[in-house]
PDB file of N, CA and C in Angstrom:
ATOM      1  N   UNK A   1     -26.639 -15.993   0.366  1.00  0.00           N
ATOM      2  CA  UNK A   1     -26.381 -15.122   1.479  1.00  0.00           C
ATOM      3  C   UNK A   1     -27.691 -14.560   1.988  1.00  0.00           C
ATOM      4  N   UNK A   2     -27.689 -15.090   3.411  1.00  0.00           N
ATOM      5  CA  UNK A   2     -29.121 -14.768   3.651  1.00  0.00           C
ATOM      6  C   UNK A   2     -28.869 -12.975   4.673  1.00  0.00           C
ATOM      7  N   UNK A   3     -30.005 -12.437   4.430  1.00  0.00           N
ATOM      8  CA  UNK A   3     -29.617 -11.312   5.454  1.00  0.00           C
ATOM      9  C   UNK A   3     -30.842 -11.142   6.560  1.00  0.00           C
ATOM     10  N   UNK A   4     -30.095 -11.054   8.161  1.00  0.00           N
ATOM     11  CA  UNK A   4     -31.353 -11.115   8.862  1.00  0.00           C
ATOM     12  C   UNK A   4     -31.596  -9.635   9.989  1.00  0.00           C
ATOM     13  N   UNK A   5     -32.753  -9.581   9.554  1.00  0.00           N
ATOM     14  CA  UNK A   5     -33.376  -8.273  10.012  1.00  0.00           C
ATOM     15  C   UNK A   5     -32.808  -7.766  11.573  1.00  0.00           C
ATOM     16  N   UNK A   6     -32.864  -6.909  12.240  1.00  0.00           N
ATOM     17  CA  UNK A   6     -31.786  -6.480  12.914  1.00  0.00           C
ATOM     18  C   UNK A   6     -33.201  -5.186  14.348  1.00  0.00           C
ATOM     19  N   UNK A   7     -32.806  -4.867  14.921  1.00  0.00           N
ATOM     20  CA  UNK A   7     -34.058  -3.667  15.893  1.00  0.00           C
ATOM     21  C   UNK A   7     -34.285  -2.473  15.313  1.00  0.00           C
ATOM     22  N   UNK A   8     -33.824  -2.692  14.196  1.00  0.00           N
ATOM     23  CA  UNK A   8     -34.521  -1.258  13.818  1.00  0.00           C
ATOM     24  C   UNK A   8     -35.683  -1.656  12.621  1.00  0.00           C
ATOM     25  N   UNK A   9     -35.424  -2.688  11.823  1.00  0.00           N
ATOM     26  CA  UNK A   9     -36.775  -3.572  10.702  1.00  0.00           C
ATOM     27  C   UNK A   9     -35.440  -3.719   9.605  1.00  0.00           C
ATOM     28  N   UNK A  10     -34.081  -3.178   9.569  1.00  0.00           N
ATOM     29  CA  UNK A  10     -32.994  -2.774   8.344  1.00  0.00           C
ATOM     30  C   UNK A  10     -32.653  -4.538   8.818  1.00  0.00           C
ATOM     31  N   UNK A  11     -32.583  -4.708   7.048  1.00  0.00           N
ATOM     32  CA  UNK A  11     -31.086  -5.980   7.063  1.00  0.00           C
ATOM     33  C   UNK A  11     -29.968  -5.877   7.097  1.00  0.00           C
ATOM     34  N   UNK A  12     -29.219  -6.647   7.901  1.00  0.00           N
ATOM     35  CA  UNK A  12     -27.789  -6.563   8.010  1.00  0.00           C
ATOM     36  C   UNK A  12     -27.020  -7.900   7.272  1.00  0.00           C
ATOM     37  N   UNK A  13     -26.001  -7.657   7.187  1.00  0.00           N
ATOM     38  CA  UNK A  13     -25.389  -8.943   6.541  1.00  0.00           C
ATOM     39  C   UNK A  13     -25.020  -9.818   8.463  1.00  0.00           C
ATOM     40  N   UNK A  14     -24.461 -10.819   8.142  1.00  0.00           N
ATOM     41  CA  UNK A  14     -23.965 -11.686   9.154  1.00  0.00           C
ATOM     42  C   UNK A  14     -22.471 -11.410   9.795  1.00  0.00           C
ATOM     43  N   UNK A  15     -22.091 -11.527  10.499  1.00  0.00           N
ATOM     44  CA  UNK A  15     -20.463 -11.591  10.613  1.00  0.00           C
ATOM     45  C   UNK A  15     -19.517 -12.375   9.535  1.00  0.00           C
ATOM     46  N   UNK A  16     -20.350 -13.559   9.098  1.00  0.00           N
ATOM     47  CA  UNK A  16     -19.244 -13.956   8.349  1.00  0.00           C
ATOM     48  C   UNK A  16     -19.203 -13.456   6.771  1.00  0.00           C
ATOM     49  N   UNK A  17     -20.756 -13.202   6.716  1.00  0.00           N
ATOM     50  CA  UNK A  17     -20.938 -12.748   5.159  1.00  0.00           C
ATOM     51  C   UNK A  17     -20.208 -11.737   4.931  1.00  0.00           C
ATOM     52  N   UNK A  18     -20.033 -10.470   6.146  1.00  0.00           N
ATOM     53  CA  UNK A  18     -18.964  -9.411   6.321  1.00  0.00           C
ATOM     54  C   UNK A  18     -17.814  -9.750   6.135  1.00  0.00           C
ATOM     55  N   UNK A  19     -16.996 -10.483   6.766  1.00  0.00           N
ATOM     56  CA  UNK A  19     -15.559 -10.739   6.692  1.00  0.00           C
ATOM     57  C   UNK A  19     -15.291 -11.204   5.176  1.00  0.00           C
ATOM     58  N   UNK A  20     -16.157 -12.106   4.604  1.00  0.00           N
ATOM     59  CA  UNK A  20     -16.080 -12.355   3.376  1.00  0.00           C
ATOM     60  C   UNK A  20     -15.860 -11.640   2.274  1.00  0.00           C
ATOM     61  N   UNK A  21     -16.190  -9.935   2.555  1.00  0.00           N
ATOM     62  CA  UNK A  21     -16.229  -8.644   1.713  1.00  0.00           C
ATOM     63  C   UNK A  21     -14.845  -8.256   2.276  1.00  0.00           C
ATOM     64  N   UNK A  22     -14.464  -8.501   3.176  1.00  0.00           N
ATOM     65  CA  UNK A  22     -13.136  -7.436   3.647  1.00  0.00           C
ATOM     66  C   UNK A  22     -12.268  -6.851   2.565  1.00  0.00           C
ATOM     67  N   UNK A  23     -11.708  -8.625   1.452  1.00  0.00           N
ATOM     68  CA  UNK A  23     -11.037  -8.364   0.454  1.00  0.00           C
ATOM     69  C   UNK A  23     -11.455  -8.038  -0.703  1.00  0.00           C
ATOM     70  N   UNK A  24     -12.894  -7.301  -0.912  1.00  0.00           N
ATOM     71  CA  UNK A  24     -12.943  -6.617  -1.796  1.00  0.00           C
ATOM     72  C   UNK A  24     -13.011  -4.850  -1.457  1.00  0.00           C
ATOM     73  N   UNK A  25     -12.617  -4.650  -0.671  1.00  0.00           N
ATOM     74  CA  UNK A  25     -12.496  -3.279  -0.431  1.00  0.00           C
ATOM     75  C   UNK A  25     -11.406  -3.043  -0.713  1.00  0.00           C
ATOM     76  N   UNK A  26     -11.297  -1.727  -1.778  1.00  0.00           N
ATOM     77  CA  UNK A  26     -10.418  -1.264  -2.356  1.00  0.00           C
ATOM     78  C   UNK A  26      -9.081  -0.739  -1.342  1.00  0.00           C
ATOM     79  N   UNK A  27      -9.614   0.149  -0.222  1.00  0.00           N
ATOM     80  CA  UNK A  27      -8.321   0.391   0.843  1.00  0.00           C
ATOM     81  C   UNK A  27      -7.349  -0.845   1.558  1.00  0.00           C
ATOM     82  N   UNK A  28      -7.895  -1.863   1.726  1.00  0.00           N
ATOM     83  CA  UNK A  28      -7.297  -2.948   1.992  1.00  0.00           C
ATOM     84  C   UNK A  28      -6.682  -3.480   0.693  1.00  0.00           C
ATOM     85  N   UNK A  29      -6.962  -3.116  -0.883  1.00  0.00           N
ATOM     86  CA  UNK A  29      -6.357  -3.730  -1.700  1.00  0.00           C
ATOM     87  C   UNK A  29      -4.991  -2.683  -1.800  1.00  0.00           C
ATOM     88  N   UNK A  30      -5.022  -1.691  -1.959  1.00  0.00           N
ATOM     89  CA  UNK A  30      -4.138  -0.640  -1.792  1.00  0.00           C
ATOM     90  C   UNK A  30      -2.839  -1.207  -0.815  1.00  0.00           C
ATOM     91  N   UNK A  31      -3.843  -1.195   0.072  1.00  0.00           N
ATOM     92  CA  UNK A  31      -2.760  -1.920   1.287  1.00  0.00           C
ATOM     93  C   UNK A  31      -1.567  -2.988   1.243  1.00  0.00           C
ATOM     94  N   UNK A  32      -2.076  -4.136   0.642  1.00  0.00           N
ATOM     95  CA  UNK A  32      -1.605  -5.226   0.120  1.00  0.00           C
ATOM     96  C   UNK A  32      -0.814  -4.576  -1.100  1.00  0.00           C
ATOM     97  N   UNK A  33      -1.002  -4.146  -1.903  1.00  0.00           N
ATOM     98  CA  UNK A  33       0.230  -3.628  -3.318  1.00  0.00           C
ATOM     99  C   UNK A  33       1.210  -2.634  -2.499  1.00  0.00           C
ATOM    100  N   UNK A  34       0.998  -1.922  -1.822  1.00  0.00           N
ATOM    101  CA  UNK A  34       2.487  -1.361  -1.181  1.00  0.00           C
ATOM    102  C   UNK A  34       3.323  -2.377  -0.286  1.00  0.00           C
ATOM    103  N   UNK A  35       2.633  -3.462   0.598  1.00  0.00           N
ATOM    104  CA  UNK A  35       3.183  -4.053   1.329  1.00  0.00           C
ATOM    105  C   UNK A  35       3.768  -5.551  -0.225  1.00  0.00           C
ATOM    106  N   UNK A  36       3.056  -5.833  -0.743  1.00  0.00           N
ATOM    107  CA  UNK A  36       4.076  -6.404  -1.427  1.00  0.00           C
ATOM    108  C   UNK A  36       5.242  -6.071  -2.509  1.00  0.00           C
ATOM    109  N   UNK A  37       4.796  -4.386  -2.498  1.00  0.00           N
ATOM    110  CA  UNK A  37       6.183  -3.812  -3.156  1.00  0.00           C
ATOM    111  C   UNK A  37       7.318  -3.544  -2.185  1.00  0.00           C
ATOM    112  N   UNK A  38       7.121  -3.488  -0.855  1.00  0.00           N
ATOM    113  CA  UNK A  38       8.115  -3.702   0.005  1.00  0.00           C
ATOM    114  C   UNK A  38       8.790  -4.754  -0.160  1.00  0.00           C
ATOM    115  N   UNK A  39       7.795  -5.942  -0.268  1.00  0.00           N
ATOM    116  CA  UNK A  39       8.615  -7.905  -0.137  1.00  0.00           C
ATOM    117  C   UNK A  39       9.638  -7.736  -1.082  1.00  0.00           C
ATOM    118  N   UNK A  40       9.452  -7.219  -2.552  1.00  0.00           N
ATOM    119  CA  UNK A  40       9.879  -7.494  -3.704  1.00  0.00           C
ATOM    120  C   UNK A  40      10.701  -6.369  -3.368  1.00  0.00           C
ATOM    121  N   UNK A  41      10.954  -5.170  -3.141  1.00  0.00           N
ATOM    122  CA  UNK A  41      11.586  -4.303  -2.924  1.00  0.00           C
ATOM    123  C   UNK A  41      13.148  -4.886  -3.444  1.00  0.00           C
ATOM    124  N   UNK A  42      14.177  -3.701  -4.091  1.00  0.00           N
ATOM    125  CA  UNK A  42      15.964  -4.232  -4.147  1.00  0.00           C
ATOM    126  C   UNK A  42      16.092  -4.390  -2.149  1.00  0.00           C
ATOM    127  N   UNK A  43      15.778  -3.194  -1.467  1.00  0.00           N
ATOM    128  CA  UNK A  43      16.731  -3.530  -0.387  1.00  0.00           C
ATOM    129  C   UNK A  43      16.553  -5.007   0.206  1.00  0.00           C
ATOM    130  N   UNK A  44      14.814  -5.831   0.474  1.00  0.00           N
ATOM    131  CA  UNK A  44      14.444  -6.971   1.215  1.00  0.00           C
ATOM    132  C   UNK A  44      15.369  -8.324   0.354  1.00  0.00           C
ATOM    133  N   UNK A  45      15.359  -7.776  -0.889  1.00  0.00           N
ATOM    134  CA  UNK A  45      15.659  -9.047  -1.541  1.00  0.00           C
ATOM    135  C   UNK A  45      17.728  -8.939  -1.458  1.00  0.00           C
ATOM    136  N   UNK A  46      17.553  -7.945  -1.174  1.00  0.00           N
ATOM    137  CA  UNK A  46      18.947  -7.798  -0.898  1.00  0.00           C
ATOM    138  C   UNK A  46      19.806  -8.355  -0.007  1.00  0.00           C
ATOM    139  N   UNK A  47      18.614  -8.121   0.842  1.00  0.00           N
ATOM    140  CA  UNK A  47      19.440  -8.848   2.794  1.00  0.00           C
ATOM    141  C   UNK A  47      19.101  -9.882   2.507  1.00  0.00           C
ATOM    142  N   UNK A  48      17.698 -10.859   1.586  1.00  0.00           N
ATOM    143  CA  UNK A  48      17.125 -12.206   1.501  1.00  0.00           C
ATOM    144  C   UNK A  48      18.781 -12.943   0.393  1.00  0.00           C
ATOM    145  N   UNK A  49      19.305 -12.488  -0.252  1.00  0.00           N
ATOM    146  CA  UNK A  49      20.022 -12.517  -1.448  1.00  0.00           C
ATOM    147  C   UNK A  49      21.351 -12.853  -0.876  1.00  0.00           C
ATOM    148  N   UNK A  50      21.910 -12.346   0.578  1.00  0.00           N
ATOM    149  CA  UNK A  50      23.060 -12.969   1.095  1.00  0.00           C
ATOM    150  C   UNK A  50      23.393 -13.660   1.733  1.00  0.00           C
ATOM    151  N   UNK A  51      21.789 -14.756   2.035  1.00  0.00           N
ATOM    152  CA  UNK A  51      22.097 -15.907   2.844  1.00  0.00           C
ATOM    153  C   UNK A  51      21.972 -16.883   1.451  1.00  0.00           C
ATOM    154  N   UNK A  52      22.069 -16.655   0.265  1.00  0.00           N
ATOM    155  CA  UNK A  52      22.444 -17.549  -0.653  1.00  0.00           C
ATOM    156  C   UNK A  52      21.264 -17.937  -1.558  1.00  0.00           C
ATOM    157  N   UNK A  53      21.904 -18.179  -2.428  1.00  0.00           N
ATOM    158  CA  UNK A  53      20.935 -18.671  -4.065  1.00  0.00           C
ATOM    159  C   UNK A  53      19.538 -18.681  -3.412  1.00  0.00           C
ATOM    160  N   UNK A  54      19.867 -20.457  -2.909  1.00  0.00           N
ATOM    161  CA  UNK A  54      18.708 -20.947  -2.721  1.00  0.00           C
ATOM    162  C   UNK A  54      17.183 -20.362  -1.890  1.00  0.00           C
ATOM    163  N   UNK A  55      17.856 -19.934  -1.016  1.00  0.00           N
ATOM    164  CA  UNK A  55      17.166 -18.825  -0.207  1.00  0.00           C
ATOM    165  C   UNK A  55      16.765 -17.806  -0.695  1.00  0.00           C
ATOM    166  N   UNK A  56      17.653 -16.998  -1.557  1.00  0.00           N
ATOM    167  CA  UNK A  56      16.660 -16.174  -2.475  1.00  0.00           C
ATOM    168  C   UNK A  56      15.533 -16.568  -3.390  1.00  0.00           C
ATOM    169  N   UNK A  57      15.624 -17.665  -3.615  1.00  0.00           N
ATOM    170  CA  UNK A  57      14.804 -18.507  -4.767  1.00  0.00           C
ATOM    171  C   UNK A  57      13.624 -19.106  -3.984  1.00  0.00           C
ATOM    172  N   UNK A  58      14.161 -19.024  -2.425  1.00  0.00           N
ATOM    173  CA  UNK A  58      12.817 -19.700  -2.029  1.00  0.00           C
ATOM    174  C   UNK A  58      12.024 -18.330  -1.247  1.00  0.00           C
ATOM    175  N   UNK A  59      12.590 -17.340  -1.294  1.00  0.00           N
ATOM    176  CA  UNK A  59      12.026 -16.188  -0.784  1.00  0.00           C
ATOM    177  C   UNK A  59      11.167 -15.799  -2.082  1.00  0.00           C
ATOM    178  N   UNK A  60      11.933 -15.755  -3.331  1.00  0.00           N
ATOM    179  CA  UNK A  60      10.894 -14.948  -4.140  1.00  0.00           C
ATOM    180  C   UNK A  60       9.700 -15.521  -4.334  1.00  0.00           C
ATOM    181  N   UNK A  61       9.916 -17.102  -4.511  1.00  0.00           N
ATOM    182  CA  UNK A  61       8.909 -17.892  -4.889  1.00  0.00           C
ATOM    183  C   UNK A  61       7.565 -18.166  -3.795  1.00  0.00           C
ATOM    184  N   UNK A  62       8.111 -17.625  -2.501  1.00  0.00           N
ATOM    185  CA  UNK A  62       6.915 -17.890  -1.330  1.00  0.00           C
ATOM    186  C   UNK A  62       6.619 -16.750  -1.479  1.00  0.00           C
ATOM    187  N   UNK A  63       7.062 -15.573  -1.975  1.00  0.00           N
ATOM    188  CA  UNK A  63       6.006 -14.160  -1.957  1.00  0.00           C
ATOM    189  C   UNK A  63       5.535 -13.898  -2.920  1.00  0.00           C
ATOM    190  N   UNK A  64       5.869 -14.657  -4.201  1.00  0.00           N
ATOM    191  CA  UNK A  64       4.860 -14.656  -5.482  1.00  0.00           C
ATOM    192  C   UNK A  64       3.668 -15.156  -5.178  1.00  0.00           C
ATOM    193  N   UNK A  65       3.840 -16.416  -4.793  1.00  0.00           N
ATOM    194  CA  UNK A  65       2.899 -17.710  -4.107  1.00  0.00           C
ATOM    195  C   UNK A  65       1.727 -16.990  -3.653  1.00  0.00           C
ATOM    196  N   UNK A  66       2.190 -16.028  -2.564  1.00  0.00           N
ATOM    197  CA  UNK A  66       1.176 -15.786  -1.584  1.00  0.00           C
ATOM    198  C   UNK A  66       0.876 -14.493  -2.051  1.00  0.00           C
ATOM    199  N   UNK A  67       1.070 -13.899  -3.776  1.00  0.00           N
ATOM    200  CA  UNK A  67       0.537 -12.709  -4.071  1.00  0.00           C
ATOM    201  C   UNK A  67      -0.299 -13.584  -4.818  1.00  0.00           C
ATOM    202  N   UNK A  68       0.033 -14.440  -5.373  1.00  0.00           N
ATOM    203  CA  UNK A  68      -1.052 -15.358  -6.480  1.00  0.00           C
ATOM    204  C   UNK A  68      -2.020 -15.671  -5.468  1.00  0.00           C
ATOM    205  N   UNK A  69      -1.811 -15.976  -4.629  1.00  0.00           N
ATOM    206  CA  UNK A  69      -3.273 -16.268  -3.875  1.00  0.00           C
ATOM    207  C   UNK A  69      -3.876 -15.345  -3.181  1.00  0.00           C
ATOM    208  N   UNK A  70      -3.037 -14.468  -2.726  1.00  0.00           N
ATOM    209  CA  UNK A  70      -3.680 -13.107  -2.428  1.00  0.00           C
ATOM    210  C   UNK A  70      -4.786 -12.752  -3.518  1.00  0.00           C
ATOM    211  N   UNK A  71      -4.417 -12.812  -4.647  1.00  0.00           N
ATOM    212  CA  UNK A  71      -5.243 -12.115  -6.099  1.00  0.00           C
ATOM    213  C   UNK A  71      -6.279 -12.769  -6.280  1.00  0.00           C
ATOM    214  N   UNK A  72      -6.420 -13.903  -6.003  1.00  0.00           N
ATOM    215  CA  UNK A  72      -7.536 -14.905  -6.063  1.00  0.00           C
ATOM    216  C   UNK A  72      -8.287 -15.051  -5.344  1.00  0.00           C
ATOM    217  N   UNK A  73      -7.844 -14.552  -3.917  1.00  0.00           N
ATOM    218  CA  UNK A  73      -8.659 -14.504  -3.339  1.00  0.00           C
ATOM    219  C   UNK A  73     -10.080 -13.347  -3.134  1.00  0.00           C
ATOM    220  N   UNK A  74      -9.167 -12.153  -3.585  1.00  0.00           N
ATOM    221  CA  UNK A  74      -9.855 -10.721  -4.014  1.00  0.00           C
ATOM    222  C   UNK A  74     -10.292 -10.719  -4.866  1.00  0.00           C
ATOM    223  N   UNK A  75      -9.879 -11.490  -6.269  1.00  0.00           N
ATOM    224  CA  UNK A  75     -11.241 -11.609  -7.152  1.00  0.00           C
ATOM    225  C   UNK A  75     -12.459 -12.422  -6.863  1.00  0.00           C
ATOM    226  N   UNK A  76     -12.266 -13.352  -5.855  1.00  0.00           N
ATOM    227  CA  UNK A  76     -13.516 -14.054  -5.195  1.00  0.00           C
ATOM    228  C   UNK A  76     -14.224 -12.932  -4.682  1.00  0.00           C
ATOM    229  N   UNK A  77     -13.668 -12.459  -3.915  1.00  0.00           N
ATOM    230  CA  UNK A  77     -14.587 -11.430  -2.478  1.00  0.00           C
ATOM    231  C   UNK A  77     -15.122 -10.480  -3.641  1.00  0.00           C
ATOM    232  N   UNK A  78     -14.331 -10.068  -4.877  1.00  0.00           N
ATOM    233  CA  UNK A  78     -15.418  -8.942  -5.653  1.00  0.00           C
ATOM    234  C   UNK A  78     -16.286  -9.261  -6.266  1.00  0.00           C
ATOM    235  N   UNK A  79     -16.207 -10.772  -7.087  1.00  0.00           N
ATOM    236  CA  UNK A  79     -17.249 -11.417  -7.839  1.00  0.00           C
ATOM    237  C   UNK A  79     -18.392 -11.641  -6.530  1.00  0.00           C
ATOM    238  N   UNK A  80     -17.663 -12.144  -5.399  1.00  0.00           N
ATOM    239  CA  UNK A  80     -19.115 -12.215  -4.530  1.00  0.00           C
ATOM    240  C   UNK A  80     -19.672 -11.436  -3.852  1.00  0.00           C
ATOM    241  N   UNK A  81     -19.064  -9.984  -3.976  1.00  0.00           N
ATOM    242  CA  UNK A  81     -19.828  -9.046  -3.039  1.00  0.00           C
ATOM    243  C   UNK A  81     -20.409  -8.165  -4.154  1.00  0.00           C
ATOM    244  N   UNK A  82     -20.791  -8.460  -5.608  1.00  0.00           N
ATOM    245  CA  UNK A  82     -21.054  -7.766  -6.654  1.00  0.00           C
ATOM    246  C   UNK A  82     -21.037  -6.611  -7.060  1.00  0.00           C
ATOM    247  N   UNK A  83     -20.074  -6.277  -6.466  1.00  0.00           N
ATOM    248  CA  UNK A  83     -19.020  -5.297  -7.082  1.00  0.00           C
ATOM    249  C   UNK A  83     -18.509  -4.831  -8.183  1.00  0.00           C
ATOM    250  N   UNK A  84     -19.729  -3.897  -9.591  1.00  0.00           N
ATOM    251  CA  UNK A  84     -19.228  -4.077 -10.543  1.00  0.00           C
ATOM    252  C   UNK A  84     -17.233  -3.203 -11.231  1.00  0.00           C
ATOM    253  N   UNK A  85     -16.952  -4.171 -12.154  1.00  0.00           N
ATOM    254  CA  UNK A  85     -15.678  -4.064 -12.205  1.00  0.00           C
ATOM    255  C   UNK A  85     -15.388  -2.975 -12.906  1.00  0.00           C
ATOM    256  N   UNK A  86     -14.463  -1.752 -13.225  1.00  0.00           N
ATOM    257  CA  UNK A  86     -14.351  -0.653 -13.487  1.00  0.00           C
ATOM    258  C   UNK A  86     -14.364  -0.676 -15.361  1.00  0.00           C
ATOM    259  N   UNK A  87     -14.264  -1.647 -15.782  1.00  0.00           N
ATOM    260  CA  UNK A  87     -13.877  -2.216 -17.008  1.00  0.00           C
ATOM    261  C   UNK A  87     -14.946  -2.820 -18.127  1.00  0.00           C
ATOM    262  N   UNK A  88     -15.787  -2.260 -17.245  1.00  0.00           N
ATOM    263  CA  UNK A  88     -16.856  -2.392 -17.821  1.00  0.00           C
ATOM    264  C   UNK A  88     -18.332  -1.435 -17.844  1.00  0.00           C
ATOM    265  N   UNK A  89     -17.940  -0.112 -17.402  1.00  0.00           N
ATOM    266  CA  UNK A  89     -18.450   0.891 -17.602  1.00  0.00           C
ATOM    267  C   UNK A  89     -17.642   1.740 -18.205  1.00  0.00           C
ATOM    268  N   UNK A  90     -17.501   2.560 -19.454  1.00  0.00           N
ATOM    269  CA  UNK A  90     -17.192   3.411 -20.041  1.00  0.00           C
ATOM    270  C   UNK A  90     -17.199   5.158 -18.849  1.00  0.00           C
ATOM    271  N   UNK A  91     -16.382   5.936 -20.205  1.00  0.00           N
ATOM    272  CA  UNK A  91     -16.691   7.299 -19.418  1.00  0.00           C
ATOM    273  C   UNK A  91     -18.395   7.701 -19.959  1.00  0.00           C
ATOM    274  N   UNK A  92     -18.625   8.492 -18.604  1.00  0.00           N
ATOM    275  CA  UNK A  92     -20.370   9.156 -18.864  1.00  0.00           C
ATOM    276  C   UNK A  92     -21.145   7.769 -18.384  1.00  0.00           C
ATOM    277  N   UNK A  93     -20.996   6.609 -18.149  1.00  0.00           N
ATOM    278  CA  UNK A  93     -21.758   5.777 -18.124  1.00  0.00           C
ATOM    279  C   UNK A  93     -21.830   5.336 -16.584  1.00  0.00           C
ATOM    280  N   UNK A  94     -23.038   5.180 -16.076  1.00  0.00           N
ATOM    281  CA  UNK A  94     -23.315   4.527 -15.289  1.00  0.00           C
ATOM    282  C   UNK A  94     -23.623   3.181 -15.111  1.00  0.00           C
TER     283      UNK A  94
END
């Protein structure tokens, strides 16, 4: 990741090197765990649940799907925006 100098002499990242961080920001991860406790929610799976079996089975399984890759994708963006992980600093420690 290259960074190129900008009118004031400061480096900036690129547009894309930016977008690449989006999913490691914690408010956007926040974001994503309430909106997929909605998917999974009793009431969604409820209304998903009376157009039949199969349909429920293919509802749960496309919003697991796309939380599994959701997750993978956010551990990319944190490993690459080096972001150290909370789990590895103790209390008192920097």
């Amino acid at each position: 990741m290259s960074d190129t100098p900008n009118a004031t002499g400061t480096t900036t990242m690129s547009d894309q090197e930016h977008e690449g961080h989006l999913l490691a920001q914690p408010s956007l991860q926040s974001m994503a765990a309430c909106i997929a406790g909605l998917l999974i929610g009793w009431p969604v799976i409820q209304i998903v649940g009376d157009k039949g079996q199969w349909t429920l089975f293919l509802y749960v399984f496309t919003v697991w799907a796309a939380l599994v890759l959701l997750l993978v994708f956010i551990g990319h963006a944190i490993a690459q925006s080096g972001r150290p992980d909370d789990s590895t600093t103790g209390p008192g420690q920097n």
